[in-house]
PDB file of N, CA and C in Angstrom:
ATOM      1  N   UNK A   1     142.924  76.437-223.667  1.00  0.00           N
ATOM      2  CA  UNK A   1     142.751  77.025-224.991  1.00  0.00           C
ATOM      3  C   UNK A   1     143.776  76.404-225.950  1.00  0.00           C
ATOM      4  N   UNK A   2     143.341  75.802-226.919  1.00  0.00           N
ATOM      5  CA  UNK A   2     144.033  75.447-227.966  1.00  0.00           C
ATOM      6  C   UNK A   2     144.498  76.312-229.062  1.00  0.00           C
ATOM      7  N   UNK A   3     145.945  76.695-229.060  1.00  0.00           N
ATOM      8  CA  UNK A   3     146.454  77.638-230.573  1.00  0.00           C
ATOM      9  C   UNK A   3     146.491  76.948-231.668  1.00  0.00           C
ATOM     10  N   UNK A   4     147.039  77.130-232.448  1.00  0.00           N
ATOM     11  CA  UNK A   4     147.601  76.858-233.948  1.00  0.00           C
ATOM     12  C   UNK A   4     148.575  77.778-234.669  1.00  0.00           C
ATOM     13  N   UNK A   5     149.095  77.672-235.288  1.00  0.00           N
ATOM     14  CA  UNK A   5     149.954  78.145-236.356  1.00  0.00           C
ATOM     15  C   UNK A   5     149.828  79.572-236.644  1.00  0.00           C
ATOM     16  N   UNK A   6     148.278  79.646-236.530  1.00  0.00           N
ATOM     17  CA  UNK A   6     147.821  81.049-237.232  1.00  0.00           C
ATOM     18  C   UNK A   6     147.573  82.192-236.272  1.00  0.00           C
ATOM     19  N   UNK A   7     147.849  81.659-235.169  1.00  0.00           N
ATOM     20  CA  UNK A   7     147.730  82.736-233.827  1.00  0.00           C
ATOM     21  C   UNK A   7     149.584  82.627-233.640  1.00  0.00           C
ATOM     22  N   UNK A   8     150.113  81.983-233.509  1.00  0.00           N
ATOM     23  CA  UNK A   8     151.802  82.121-233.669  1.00  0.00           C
ATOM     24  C   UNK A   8     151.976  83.461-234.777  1.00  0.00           C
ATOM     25  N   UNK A   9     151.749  83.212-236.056  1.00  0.00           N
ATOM     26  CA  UNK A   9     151.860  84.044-236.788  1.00  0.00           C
ATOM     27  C   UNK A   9     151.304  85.645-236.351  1.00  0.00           C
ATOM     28  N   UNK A  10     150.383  85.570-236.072  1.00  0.00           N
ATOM     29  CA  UNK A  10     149.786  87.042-236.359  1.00  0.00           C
ATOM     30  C   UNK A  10     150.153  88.009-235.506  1.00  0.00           C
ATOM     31  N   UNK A  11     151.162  87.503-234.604  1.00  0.00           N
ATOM     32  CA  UNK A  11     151.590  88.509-233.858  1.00  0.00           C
ATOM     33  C   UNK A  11     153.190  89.325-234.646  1.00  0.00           C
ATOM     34  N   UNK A  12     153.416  90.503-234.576  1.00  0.00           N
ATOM     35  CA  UNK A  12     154.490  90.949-235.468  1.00  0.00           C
ATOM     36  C   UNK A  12     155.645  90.615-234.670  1.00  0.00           C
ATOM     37  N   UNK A  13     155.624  90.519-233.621  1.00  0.00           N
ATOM     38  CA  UNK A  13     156.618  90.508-232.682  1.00  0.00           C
ATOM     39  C   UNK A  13     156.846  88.919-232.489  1.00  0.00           C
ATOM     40  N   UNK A  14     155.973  87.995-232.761  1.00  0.00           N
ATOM     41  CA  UNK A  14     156.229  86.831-232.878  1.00  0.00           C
ATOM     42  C   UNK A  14     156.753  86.074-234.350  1.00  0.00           C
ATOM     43  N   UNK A  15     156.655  87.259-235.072  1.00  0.00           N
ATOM     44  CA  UNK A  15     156.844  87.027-236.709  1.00  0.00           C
ATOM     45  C   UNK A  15     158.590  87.072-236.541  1.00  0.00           C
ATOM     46  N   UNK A  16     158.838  88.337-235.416  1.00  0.00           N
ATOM     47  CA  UNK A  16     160.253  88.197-235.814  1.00  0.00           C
ATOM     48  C   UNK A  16     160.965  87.115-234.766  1.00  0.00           C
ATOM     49  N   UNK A  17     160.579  87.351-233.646  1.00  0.00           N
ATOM     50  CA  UNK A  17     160.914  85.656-233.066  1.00  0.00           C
ATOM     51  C   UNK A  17     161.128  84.867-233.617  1.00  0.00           C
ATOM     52  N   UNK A  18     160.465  84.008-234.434  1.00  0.00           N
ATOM     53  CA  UNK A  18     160.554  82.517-235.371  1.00  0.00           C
ATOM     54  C   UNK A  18     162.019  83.259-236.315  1.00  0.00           C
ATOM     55  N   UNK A  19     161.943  84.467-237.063  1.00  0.00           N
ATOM     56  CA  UNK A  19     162.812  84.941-237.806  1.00  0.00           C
ATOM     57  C   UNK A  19     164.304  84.872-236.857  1.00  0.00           C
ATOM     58  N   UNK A  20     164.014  85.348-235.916  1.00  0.00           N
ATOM     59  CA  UNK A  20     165.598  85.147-235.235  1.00  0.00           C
ATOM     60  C   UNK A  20     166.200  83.850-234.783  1.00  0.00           C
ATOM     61  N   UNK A  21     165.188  82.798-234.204  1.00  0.00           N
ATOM     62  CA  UNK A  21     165.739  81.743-234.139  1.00  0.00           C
ATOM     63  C   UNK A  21     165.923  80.700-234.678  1.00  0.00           C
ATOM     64  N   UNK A  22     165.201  81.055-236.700  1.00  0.00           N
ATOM     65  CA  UNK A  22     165.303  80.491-237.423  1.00  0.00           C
ATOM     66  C   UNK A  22     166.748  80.246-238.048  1.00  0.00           C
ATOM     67  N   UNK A  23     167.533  81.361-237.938  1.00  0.00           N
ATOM     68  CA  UNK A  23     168.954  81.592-237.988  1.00  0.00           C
ATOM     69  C   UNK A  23     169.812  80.110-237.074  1.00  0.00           C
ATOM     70  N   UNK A  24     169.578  80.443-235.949  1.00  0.00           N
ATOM     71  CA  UNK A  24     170.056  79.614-234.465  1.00  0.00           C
ATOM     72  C   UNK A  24     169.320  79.840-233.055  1.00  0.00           C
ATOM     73  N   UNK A  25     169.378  78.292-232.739  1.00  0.00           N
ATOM     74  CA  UNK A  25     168.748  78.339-231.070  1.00  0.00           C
ATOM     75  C   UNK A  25     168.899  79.655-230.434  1.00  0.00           C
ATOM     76  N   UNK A  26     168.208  80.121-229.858  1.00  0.00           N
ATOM     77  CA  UNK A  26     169.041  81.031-228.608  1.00  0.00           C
ATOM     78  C   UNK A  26     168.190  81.313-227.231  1.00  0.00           C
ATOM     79  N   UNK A  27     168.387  81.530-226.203  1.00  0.00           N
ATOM     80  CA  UNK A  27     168.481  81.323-225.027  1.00  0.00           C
ATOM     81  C   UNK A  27     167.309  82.662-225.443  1.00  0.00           C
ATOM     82  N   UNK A  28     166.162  82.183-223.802  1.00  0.00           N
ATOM     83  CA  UNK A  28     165.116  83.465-224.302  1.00  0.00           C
ATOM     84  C   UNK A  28     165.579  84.642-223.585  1.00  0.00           C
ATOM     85  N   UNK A  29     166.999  85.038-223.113  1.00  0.00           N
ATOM     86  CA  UNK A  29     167.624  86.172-222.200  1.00  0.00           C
ATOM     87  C   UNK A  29     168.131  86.843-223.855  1.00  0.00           C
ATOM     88  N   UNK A  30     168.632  85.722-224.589  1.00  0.00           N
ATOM     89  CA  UNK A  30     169.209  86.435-225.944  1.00  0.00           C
ATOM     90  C   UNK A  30     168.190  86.792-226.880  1.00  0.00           C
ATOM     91  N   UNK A  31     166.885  86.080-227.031  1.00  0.00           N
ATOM     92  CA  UNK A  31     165.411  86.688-227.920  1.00  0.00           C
ATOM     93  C   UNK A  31     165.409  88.044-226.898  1.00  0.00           C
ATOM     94  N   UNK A  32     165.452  88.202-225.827  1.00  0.00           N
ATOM     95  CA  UNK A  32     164.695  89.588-225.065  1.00  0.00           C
ATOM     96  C   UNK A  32     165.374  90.199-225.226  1.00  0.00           C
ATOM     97  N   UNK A  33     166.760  90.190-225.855  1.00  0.00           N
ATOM     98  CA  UNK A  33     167.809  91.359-225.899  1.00  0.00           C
ATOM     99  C   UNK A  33     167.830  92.051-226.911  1.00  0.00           C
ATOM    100  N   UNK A  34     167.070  91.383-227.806  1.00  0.00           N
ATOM    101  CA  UNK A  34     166.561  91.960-229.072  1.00  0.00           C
ATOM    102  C   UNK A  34     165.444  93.011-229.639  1.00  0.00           C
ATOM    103  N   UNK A  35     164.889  92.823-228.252  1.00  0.00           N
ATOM    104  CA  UNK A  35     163.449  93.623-228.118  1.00  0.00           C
ATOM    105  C   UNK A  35     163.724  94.689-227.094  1.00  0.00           C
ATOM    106  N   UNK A  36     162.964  95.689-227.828  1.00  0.00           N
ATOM    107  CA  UNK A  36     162.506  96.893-226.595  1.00  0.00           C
ATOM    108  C   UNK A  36     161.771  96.405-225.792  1.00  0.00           C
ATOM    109  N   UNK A  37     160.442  95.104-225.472  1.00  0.00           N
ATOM    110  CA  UNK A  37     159.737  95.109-224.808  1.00  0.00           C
ATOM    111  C   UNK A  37     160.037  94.612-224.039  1.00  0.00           C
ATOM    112  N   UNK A  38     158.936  93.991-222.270  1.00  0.00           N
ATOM    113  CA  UNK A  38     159.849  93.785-221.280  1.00  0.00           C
ATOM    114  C   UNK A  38     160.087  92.202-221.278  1.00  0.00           C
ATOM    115  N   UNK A  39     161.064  91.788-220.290  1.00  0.00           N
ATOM    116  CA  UNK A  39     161.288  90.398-220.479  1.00  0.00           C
ATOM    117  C   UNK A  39     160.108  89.677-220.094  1.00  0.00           C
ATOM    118  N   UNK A  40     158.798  90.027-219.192  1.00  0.00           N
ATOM    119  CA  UNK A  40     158.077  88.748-219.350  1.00  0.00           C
ATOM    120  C   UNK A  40     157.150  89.186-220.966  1.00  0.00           C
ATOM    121  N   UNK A  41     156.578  90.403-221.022  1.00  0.00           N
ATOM    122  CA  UNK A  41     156.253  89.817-222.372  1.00  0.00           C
ATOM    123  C   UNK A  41     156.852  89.354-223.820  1.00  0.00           C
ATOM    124  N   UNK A  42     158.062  89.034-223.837  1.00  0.00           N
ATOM    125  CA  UNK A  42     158.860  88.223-224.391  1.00  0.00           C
ATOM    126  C   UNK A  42     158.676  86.603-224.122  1.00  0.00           C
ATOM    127  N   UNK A  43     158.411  86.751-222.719  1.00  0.00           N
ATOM    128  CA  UNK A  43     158.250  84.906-222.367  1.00  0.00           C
ATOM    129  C   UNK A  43     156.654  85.122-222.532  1.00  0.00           C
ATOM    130  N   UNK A  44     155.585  85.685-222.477  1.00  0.00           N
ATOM    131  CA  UNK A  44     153.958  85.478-223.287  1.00  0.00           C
ATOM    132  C   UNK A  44     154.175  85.002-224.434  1.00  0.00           C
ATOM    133  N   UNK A  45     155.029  85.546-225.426  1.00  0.00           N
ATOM    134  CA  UNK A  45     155.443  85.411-227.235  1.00  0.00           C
ATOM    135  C   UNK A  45     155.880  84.067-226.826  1.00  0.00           C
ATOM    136  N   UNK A  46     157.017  84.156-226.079  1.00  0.00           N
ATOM    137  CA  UNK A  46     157.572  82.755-226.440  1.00  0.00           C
ATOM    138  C   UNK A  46     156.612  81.208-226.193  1.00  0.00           C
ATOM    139  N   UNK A  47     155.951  81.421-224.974  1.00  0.00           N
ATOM    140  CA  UNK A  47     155.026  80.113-224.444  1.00  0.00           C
ATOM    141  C   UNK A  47     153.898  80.368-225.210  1.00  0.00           C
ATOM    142  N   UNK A  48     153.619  81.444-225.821  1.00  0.00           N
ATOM    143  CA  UNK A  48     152.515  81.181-227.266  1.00  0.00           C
ATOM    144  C   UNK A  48     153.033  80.377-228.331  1.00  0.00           C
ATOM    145  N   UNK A  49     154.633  80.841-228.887  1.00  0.00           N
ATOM    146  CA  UNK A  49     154.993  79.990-229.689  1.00  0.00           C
ATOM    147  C   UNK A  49     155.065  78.482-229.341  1.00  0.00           C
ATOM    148  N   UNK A  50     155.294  78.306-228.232  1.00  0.00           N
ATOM    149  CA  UNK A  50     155.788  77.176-227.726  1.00  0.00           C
ATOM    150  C   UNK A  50     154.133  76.383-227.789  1.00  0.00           C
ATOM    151  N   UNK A  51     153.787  76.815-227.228  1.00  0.00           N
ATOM    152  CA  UNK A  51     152.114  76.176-227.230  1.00  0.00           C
ATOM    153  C   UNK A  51     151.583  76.028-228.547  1.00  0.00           C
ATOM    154  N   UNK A  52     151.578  76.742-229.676  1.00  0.00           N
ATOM    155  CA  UNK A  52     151.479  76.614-231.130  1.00  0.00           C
ATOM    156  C   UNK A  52     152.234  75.302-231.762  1.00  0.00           C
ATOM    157  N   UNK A  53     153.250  75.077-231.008  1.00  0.00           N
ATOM    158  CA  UNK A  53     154.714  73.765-231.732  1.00  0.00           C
ATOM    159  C   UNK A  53     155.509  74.789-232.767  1.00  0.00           C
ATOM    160  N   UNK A  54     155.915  75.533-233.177  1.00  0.00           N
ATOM    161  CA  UNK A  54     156.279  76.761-233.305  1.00  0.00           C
ATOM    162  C   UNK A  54     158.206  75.985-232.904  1.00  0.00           C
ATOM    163  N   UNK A  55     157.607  76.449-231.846  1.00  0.00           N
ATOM    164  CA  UNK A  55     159.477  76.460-231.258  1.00  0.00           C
ATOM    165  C   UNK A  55     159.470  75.045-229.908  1.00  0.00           C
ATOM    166  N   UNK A  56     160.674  74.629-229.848  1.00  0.00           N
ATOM    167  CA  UNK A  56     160.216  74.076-228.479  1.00  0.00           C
ATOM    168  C   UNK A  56     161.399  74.889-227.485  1.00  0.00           C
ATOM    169  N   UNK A  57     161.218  73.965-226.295  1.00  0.00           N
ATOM    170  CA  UNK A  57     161.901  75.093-224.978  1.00  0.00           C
ATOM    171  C   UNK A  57     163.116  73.994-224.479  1.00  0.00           C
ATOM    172  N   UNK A  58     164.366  74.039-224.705  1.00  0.00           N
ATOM    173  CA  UNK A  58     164.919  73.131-224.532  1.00  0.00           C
ATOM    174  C   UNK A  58     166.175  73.326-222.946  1.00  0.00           C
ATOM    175  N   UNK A  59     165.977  72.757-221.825  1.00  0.00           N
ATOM    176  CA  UNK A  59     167.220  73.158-220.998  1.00  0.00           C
ATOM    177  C   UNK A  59     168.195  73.198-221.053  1.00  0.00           C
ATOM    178  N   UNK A  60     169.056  74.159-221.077  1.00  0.00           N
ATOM    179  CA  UNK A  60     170.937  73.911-221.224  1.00  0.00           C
ATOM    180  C   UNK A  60     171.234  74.410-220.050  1.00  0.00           C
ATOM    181  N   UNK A  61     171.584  73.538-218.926  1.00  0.00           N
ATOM    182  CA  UNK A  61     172.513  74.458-217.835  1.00  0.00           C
ATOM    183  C   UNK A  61     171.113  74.818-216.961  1.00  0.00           C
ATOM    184  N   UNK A  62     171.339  76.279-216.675  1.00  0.00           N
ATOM    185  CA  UNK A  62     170.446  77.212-216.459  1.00  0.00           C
ATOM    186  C   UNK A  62     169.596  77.817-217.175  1.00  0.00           C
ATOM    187  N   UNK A  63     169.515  77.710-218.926  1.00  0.00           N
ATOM    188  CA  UNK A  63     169.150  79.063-219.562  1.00  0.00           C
ATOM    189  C   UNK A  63     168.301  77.860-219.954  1.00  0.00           C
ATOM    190  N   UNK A  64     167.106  78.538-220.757  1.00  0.00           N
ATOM    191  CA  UNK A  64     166.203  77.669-221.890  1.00  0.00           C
ATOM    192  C   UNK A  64     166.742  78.348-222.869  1.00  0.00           C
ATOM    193  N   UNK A  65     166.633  77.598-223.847  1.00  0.00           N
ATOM    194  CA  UNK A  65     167.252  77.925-225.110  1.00  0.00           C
ATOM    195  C   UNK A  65     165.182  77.779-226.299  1.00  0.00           C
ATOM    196  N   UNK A  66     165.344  78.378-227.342  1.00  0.00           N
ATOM    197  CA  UNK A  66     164.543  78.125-228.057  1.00  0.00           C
ATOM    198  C   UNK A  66     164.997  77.532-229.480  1.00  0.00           C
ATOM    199  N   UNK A  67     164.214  76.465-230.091  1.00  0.00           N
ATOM    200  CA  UNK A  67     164.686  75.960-231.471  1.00  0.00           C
ATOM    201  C   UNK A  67     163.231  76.212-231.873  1.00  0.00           C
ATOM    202  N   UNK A  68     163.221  76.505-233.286  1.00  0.00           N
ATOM    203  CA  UNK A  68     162.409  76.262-234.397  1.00  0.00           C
ATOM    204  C   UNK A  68     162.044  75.137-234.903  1.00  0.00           C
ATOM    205  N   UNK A  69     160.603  74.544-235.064  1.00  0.00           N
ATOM    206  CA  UNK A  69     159.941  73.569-235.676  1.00  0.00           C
ATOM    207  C   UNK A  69     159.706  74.219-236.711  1.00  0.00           C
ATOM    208  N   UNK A  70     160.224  74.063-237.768  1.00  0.00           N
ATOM    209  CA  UNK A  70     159.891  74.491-239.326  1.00  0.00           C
ATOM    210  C   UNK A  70     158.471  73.917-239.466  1.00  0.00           C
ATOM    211  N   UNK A  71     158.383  72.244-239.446  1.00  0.00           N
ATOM    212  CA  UNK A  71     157.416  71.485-240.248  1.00  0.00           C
ATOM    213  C   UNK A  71     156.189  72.024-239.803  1.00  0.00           C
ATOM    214  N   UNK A  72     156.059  72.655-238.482  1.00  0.00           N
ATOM    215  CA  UNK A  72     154.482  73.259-237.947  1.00  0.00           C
ATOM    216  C   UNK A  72     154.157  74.672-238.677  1.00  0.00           C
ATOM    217  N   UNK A  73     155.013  75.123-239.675  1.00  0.00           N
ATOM    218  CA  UNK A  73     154.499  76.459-240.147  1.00  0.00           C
ATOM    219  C   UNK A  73     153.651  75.725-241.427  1.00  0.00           C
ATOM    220  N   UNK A  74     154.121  74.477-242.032  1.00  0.00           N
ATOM    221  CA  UNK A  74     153.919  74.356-242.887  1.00  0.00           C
ATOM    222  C   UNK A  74     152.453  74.631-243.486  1.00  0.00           C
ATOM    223  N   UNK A  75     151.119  74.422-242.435  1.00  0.00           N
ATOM    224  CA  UNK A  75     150.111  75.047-242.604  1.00  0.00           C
ATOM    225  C   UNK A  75     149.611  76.159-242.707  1.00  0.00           C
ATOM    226  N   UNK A  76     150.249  76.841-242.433  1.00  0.00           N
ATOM    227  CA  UNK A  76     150.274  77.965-242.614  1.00  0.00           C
ATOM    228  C   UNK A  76     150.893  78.448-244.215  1.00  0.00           C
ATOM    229  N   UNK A  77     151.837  77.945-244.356  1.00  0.00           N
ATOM    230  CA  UNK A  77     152.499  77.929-246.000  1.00  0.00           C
ATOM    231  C   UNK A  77     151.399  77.290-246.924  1.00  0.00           C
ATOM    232  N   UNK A  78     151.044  76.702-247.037  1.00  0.00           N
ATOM    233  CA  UNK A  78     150.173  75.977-247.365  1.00  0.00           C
ATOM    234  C   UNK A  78     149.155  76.876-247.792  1.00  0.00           C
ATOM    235  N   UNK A  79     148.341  77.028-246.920  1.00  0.00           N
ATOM    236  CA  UNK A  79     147.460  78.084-247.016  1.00  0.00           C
ATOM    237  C   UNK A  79     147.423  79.287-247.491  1.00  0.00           C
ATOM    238  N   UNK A  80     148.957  80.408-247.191  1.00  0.00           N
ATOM    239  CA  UNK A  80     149.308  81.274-248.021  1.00  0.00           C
ATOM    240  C   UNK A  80     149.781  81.363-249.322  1.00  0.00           C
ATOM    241  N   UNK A  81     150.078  79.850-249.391  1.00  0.00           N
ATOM    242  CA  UNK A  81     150.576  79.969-251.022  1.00  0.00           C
ATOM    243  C   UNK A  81     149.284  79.744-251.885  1.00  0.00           C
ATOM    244  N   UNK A  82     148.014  79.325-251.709  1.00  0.00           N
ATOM    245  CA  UNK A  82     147.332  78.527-252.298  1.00  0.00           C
ATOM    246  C   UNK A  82     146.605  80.313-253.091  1.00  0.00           C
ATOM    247  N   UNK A  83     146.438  81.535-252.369  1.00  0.00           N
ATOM    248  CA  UNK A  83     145.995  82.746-252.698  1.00  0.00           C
ATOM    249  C   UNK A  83     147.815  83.495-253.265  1.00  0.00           C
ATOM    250  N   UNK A  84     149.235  82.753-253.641  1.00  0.00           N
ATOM    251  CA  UNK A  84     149.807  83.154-254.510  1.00  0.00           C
ATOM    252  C   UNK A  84     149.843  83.636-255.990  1.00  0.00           C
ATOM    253  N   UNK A  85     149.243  82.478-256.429  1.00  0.00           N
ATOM    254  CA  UNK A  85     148.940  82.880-257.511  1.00  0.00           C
ATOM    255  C   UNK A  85     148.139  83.604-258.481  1.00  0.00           C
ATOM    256  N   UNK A  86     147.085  83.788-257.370  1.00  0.00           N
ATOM    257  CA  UNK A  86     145.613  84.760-257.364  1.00  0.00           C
ATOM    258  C   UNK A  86     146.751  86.349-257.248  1.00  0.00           C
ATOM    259  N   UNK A  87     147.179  86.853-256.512  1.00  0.00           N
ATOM    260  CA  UNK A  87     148.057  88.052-256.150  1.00  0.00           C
ATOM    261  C   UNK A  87     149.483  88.085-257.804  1.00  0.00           C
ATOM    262  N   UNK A  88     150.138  87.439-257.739  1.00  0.00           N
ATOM    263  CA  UNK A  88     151.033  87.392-258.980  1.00  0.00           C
ATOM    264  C   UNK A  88     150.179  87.620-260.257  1.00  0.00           C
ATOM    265  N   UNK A  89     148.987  86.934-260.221  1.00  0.00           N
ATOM    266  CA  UNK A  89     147.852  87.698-261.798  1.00  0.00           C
ATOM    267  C   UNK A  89     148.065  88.612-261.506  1.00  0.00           C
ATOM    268  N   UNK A  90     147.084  89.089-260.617  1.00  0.00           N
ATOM    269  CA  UNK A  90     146.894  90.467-260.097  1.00  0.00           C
ATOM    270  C   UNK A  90     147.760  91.753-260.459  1.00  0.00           C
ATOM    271  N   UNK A  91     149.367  91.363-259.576  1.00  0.00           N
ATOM    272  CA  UNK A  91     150.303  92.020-260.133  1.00  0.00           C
ATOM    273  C   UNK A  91     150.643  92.345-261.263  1.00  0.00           C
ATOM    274  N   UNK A  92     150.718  91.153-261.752  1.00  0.00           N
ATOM    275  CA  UNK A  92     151.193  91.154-264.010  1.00  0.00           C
ATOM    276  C   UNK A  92     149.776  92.187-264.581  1.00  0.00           C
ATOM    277  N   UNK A  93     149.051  91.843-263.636  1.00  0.00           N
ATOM    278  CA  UNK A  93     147.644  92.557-264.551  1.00  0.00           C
ATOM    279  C   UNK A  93     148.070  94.229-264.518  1.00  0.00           C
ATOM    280  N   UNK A  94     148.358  94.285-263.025  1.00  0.00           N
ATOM    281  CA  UNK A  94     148.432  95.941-262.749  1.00  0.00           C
ATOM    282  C   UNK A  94     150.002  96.731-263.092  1.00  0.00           C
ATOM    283  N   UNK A  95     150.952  95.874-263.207  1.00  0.00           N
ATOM    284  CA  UNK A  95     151.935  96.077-264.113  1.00  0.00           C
ATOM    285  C   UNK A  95     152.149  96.770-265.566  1.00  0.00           C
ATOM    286  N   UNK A  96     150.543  95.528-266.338  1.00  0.00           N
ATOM    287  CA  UNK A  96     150.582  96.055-267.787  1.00  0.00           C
ATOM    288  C   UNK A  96     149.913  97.338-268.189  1.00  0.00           C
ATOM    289  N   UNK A  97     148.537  97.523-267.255  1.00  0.00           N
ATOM    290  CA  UNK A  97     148.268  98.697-267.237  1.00  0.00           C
ATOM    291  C   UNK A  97     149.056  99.965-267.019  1.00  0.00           C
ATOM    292  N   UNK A  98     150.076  99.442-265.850  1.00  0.00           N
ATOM    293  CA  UNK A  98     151.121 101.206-265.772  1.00  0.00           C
ATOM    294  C   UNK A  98     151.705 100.988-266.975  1.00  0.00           C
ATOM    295  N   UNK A  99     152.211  99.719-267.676  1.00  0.00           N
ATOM    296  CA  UNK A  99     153.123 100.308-268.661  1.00  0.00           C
ATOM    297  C   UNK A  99     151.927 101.036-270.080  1.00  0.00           C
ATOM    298  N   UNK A 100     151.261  99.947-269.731  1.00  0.00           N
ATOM    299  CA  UNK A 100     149.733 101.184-271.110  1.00  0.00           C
ATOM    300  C   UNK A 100     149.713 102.454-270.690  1.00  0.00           C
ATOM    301  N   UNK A 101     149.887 102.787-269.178  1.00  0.00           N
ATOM    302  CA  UNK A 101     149.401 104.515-269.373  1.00  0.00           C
ATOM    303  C   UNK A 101     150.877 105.159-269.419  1.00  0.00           C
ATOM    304  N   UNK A 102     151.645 104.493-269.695  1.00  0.00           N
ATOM    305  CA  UNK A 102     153.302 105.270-269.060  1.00  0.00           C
ATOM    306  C   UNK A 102     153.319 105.598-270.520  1.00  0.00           C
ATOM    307  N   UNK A 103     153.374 104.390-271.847  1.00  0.00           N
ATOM    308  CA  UNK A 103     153.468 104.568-273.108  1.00  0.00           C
ATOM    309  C   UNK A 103     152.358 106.091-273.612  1.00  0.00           C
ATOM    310  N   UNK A 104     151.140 105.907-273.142  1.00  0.00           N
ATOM    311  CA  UNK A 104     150.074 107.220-273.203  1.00  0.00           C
ATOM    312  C   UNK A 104     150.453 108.063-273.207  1.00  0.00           C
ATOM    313  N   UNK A 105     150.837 107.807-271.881  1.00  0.00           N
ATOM    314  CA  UNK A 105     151.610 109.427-272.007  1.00  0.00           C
ATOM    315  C   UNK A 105     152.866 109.779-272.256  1.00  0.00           C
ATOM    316  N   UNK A 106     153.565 109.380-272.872  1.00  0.00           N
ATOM    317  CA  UNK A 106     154.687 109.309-273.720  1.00  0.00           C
ATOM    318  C   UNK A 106     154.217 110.153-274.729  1.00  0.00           C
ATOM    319  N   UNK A 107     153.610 109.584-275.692  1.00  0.00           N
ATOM    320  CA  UNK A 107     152.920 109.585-276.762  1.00  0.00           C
ATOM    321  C   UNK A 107     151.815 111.108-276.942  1.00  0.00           C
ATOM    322  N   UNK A 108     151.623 111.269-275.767  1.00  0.00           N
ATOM    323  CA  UNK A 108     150.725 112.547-275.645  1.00  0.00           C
ATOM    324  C   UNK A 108     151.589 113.751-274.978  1.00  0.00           C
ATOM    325  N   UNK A 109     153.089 113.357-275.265  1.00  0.00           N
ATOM    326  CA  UNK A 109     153.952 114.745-274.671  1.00  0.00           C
ATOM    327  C   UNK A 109     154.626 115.257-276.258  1.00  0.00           C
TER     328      UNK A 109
END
């Protein structure tokens, strides 16, 4: 089975993965210490990420360590930004309306 980017992402628990080792490498004993859940489904998240290009799995010693591939989210960025600016109208739109009914009713007290 072939992943992508967009199955890395959609997991919440894999959302914060990439988030923690986006900071710094860390060993997947130090990602599982972070989580309530158990240590192998921590290593499912991780060899999903890893299979995505996400993160790779690097040996130190004894431990695997995990690093972040930034450049493989980029499709994913890509894609979410392209419906940014569609959402920011949106916002300014629904913004001006609260301030039209906030002034309303100002005006009607």
């Amino acid at each position: 089975m072939r992943r992508d980017v967009f199955q890395a992402i959609a997991d919440p628990i894999r959302r914060d993965i990439i988030e923690l080792i986006s900071n710094e490498p860390l060993s997947v004993n130090e990602v599982a210490e972070k989580f309530d859940i158990s240590r192998p489904a921590i290593s499912k998240h991780i060899r999903i990420l890893n299979e995505c290009g996400i993160i790779t799995i690097e040996q130190r010693g004894r431990e695997r360590h995990c690093l972040i591939q930034p450049k493989n989210l980029i499709p994913a960025y890509m894609w979410i930004d392209q419906y940014r600016k569609l959402w920011e109208d949106r916002i300014d739109s629904f913004e001006e309306y609260l301030t039209k009914l906030q002034a309303q009713h100002k005006k009607n007290e």
